[in-house]
Structure formats: C-alpha cells, structure tokens
PDB file of N, CA and C in Angstrom:
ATOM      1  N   UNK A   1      65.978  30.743 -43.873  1.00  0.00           N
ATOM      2  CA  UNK A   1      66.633  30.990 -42.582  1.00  0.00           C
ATOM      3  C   UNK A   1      68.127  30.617 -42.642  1.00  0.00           C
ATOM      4  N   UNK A   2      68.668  29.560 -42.978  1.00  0.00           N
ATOM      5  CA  UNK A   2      69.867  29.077 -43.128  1.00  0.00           C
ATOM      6  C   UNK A   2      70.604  30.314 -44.406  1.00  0.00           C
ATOM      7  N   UNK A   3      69.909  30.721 -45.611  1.00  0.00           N
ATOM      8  CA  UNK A   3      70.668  31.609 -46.060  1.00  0.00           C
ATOM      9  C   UNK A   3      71.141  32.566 -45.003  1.00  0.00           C
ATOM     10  N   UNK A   4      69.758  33.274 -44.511  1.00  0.00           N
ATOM     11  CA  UNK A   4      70.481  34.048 -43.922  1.00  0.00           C
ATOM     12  C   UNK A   4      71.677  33.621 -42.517  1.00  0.00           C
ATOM     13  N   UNK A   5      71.220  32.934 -42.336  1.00  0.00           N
ATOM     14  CA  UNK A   5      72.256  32.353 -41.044  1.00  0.00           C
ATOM     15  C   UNK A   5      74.082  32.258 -41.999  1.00  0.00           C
ATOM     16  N   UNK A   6      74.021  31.992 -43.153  1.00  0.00           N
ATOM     17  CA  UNK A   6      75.383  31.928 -43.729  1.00  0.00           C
ATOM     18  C   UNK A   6      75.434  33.643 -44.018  1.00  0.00           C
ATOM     19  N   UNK A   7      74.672  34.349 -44.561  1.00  0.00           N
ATOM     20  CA  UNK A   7      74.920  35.614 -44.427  1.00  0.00           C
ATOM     21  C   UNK A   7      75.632  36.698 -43.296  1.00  0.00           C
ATOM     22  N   UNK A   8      75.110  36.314 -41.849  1.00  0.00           N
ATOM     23  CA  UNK A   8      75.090  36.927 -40.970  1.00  0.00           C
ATOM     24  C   UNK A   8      76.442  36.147 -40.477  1.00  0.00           C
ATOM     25  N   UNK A   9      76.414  34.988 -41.139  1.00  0.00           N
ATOM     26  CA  UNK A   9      78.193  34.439 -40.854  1.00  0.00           C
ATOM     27  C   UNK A   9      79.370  35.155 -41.245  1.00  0.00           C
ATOM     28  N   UNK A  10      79.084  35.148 -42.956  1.00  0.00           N
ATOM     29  CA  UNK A  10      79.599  35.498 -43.869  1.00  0.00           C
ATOM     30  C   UNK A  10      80.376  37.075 -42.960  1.00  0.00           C
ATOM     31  N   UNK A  11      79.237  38.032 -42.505  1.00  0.00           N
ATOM     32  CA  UNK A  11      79.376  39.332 -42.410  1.00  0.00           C
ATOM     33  C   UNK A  11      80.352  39.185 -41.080  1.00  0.00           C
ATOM     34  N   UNK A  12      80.365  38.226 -39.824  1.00  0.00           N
ATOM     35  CA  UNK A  12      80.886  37.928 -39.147  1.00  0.00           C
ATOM     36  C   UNK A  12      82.538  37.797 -38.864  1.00  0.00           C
ATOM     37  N   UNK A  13      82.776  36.742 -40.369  1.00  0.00           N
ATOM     38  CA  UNK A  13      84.055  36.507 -40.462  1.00  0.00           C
ATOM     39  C   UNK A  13      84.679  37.672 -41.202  1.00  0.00           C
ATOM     40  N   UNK A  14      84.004  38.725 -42.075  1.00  0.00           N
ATOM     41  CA  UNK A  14      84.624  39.795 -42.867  1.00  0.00           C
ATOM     42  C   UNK A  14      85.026  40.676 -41.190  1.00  0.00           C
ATOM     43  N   UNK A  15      84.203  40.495 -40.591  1.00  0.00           N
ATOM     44  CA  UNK A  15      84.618  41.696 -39.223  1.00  0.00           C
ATOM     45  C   UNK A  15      85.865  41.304 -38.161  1.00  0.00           C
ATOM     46  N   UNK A  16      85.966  39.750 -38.373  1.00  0.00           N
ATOM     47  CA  UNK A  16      87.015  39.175 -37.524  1.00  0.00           C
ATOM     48  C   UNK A  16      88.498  39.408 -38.225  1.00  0.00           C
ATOM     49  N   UNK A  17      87.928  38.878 -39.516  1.00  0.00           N
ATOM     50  CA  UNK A  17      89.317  39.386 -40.480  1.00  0.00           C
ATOM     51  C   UNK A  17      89.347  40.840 -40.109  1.00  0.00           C
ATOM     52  N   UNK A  18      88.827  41.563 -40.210  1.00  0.00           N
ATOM     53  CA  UNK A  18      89.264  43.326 -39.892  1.00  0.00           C
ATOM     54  C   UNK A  18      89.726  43.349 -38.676  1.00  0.00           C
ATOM     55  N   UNK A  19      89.354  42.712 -37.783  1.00  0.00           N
ATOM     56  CA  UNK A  19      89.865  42.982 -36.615  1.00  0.00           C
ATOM     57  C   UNK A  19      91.061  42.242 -36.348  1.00  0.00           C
ATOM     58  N   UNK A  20      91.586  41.201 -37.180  1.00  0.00           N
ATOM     59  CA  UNK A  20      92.473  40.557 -37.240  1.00  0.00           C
ATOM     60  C   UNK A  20      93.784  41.550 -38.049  1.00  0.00           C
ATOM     61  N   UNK A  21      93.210  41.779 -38.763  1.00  0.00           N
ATOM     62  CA  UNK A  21      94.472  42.802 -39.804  1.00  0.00           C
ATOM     63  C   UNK A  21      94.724  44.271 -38.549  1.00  0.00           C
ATOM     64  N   UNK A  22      93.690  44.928 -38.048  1.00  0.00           N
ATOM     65  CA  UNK A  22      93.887  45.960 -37.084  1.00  0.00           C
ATOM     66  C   UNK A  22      95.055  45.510 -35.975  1.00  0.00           C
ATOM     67  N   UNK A  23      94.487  43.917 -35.513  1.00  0.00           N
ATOM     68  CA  UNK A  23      95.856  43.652 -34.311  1.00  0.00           C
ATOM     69  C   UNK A  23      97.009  43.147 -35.216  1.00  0.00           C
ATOM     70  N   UNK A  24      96.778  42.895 -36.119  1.00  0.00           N
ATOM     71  CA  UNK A  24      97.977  42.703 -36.937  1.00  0.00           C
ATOM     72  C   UNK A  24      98.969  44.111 -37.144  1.00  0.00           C
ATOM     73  N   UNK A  25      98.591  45.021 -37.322  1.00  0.00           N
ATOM     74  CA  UNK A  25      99.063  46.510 -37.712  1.00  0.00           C
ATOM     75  C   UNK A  25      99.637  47.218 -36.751  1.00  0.00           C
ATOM     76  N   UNK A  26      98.468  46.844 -35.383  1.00  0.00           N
ATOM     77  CA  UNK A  26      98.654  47.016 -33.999  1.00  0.00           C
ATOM     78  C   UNK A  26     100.265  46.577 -33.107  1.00  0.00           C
ATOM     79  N   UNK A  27     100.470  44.826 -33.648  1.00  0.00           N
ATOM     80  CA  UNK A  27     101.419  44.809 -33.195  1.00  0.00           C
ATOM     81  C   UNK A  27     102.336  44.792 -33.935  1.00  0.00           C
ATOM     82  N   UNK A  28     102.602  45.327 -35.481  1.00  0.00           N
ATOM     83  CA  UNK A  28     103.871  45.708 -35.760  1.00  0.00           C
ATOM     84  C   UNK A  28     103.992  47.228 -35.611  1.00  0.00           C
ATOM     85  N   UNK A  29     103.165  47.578 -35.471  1.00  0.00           N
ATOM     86  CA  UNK A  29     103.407  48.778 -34.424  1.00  0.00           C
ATOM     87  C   UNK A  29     104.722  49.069 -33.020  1.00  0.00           C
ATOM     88  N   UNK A  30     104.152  48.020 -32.470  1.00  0.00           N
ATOM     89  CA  UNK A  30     104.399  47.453 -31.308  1.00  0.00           C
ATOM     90  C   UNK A  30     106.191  46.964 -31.225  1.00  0.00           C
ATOM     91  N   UNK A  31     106.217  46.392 -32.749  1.00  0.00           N
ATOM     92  CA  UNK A  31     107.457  45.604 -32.524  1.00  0.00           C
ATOM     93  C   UNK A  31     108.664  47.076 -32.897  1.00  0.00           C
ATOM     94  N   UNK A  32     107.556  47.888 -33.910  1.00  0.00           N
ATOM     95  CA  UNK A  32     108.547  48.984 -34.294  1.00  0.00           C
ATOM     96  C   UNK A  32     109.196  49.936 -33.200  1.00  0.00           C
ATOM     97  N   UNK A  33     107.765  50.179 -32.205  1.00  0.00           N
ATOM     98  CA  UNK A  33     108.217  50.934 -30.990  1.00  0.00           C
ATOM     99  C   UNK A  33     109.435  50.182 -30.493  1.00  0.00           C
ATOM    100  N   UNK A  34     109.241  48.881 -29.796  1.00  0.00           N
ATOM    101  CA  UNK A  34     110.481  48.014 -29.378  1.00  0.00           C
ATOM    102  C   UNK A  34     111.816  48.647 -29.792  1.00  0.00           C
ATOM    103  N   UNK A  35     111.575  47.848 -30.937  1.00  0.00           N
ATOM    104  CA  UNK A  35     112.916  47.834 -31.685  1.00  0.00           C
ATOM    105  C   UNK A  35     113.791  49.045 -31.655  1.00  0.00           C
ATOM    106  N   UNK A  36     112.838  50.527 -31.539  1.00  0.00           N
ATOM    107  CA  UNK A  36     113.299  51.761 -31.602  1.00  0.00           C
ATOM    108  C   UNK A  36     114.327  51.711 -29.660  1.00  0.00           C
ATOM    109  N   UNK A  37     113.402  51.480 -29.221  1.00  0.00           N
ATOM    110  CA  UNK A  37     113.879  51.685 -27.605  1.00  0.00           C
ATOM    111  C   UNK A  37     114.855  50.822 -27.435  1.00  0.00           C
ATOM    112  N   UNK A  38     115.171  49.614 -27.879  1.00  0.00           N
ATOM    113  CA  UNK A  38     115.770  49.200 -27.889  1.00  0.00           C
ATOM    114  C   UNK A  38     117.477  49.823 -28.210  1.00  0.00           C
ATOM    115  N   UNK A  39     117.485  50.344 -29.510  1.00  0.00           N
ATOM    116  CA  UNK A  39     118.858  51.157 -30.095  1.00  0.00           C
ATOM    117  C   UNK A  39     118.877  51.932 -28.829  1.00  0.00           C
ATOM    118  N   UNK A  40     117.748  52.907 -28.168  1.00  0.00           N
ATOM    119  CA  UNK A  40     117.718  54.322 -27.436  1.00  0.00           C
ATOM    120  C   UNK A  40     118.132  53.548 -25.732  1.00  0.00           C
ATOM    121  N   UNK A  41     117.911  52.069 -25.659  1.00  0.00           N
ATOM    122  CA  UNK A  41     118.132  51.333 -24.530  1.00  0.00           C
ATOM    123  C   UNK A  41     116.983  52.171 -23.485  1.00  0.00           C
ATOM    124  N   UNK A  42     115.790  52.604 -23.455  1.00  0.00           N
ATOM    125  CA  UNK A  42     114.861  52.895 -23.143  1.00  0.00           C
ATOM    126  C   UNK A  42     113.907  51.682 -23.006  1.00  0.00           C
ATOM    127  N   UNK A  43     112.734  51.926 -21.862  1.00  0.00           N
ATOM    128  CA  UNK A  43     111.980  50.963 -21.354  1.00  0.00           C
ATOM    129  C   UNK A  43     110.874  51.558 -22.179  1.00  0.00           C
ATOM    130  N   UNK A  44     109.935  50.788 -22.950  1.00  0.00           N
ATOM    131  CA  UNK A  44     108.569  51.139 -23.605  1.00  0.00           C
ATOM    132  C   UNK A  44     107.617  50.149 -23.253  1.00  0.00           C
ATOM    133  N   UNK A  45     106.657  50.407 -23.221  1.00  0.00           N
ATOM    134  CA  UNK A  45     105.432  50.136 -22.565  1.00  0.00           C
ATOM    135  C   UNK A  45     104.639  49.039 -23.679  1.00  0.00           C
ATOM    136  N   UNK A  46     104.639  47.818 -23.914  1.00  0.00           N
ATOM    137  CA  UNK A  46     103.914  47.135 -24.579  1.00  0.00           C
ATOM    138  C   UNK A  46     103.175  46.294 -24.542  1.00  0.00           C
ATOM    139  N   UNK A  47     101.654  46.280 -24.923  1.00  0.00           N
ATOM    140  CA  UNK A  47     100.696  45.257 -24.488  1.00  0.00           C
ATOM    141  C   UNK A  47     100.961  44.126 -24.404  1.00  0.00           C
ATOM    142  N   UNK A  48     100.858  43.327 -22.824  1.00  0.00           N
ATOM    143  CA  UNK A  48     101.119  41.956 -23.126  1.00  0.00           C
ATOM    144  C   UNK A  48     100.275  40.989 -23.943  1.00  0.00           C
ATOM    145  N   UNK A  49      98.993  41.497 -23.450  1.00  0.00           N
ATOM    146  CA  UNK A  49      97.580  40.847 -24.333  1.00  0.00           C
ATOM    147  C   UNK A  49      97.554  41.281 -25.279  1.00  0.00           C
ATOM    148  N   UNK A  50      98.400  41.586 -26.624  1.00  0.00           N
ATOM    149  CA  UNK A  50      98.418  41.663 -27.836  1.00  0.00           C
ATOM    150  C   UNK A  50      99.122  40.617 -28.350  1.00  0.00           C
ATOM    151  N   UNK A  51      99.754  39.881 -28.285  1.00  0.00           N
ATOM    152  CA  UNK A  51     100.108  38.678 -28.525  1.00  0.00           C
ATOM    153  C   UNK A  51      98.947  37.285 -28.467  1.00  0.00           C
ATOM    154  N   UNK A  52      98.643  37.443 -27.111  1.00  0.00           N
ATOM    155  CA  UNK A  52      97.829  36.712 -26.802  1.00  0.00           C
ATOM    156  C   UNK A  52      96.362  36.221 -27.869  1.00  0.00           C
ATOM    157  N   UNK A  53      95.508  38.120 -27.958  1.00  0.00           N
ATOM    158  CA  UNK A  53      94.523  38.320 -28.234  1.00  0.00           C
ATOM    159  C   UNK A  53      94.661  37.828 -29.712  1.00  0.00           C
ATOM    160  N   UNK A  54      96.123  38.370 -30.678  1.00  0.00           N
ATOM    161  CA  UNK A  54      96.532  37.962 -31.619  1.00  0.00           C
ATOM    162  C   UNK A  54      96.627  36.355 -32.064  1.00  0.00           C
ATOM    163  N   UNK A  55      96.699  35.676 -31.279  1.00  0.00           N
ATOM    164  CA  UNK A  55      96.890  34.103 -31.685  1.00  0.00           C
ATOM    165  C   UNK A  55      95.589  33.421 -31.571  1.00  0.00           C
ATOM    166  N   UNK A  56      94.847  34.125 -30.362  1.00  0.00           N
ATOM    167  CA  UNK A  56      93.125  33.874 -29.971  1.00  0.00           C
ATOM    168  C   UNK A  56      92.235  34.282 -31.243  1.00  0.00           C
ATOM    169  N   UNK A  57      92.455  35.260 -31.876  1.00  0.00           N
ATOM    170  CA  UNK A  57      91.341  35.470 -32.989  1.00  0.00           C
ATOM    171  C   UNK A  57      91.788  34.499 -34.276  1.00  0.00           C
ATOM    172  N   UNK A  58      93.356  34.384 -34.312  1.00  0.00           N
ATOM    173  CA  UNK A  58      93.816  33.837 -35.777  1.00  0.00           C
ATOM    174  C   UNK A  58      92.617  32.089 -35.596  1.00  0.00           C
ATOM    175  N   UNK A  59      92.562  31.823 -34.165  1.00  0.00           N
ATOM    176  CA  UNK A  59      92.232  30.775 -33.698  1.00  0.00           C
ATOM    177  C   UNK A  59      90.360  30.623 -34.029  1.00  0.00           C
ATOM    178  N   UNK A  60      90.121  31.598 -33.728  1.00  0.00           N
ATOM    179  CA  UNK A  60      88.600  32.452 -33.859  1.00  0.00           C
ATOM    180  C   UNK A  60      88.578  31.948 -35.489  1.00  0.00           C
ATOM    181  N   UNK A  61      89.331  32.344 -36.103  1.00  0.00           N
ATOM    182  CA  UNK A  61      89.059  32.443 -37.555  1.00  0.00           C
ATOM    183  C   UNK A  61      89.083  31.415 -38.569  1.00  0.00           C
ATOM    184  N   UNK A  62      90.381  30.461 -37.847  1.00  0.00           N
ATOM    185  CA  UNK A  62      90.297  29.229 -38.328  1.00  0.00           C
ATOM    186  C   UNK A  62      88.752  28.395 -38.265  1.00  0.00           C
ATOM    187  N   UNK A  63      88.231  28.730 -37.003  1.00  0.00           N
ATOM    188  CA  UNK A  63      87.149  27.729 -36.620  1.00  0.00           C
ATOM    189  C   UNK A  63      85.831  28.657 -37.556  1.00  0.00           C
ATOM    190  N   UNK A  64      86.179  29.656 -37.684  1.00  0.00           N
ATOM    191  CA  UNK A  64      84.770  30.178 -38.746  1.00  0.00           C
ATOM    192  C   UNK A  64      84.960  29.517 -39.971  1.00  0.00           C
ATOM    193  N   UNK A  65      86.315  29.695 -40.689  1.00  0.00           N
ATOM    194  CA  UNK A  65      86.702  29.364 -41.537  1.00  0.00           C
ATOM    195  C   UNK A  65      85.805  27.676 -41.956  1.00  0.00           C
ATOM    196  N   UNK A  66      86.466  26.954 -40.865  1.00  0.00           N
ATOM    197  CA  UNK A  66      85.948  25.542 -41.264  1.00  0.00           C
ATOM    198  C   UNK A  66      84.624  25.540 -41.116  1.00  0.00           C
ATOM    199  N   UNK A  67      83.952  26.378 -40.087  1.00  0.00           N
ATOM    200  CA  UNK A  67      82.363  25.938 -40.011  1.00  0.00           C
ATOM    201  C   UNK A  67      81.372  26.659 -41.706  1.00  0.00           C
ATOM    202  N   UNK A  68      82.046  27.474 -42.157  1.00  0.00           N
ATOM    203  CA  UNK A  68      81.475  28.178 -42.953  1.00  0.00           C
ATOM    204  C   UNK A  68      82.020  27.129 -44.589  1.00  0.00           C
ATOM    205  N   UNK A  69      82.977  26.085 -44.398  1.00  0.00           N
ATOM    206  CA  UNK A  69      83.435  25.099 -45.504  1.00  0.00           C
ATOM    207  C   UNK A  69      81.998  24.179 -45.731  1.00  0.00           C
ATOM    208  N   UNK A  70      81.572  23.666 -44.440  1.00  0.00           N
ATOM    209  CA  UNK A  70      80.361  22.797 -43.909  1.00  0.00           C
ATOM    210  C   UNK A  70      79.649  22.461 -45.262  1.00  0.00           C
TER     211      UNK A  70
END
C-alpha cells in the first residue's frame, strides 16, 4: 500500500511540475505581451491570478518535494 501511495505521489508531483512549467510559459507569455504594449503605449489585458497561482504551486511543490524526501 505505501508503495503504491509513493507511486500515486510520485505521478502527482510529475503533474504539478507540468503544470508548473505551463504557468511558467504562460506568464512569460504574459510579460512578452506587456512589454510589447508597452513600446505601442497600449493597455493589454493580463491575468492578475497568474502571479499569484504561480508562487501558490512553486509553494505546492516545495511541500511535495519535502514530503516525498520522508
């Protein structure tokens, strides 16, 4: 049972990391749009909760990280 319980971890943290690299991609996305509107002095539309959600999972990951050291 415990294997599998580190398994179903294991598969856990590979999906957080993906979803971590996606908002990662997401918001240099984000910074590129900026930066563009910025030169054009144009208003662009950017998620505020991408920052947020971004520091919340890195946070997510740390704590898998250590429980999965155990």
């Amino acid at each position: 049972q415990l294997k599998h319980f580190k398994e179903n971890r294991s598969e856990h943290l590979k999906q957080l990391e993906n979803d971590l690299q996606n908002t990662q991609a997401s918001a240099n996305r984000n910074k590129a749009i900026l930066s563009q509107s910025v030169e054009k002095r144009q208003q662009v539309e950017v998620d505020p909760n991408l920052d947020r959600d971004y520091k919340h999972m890195v946070q997510l990951i740390e704590i898998w990280k250590s429980i999965a050291d155990d």
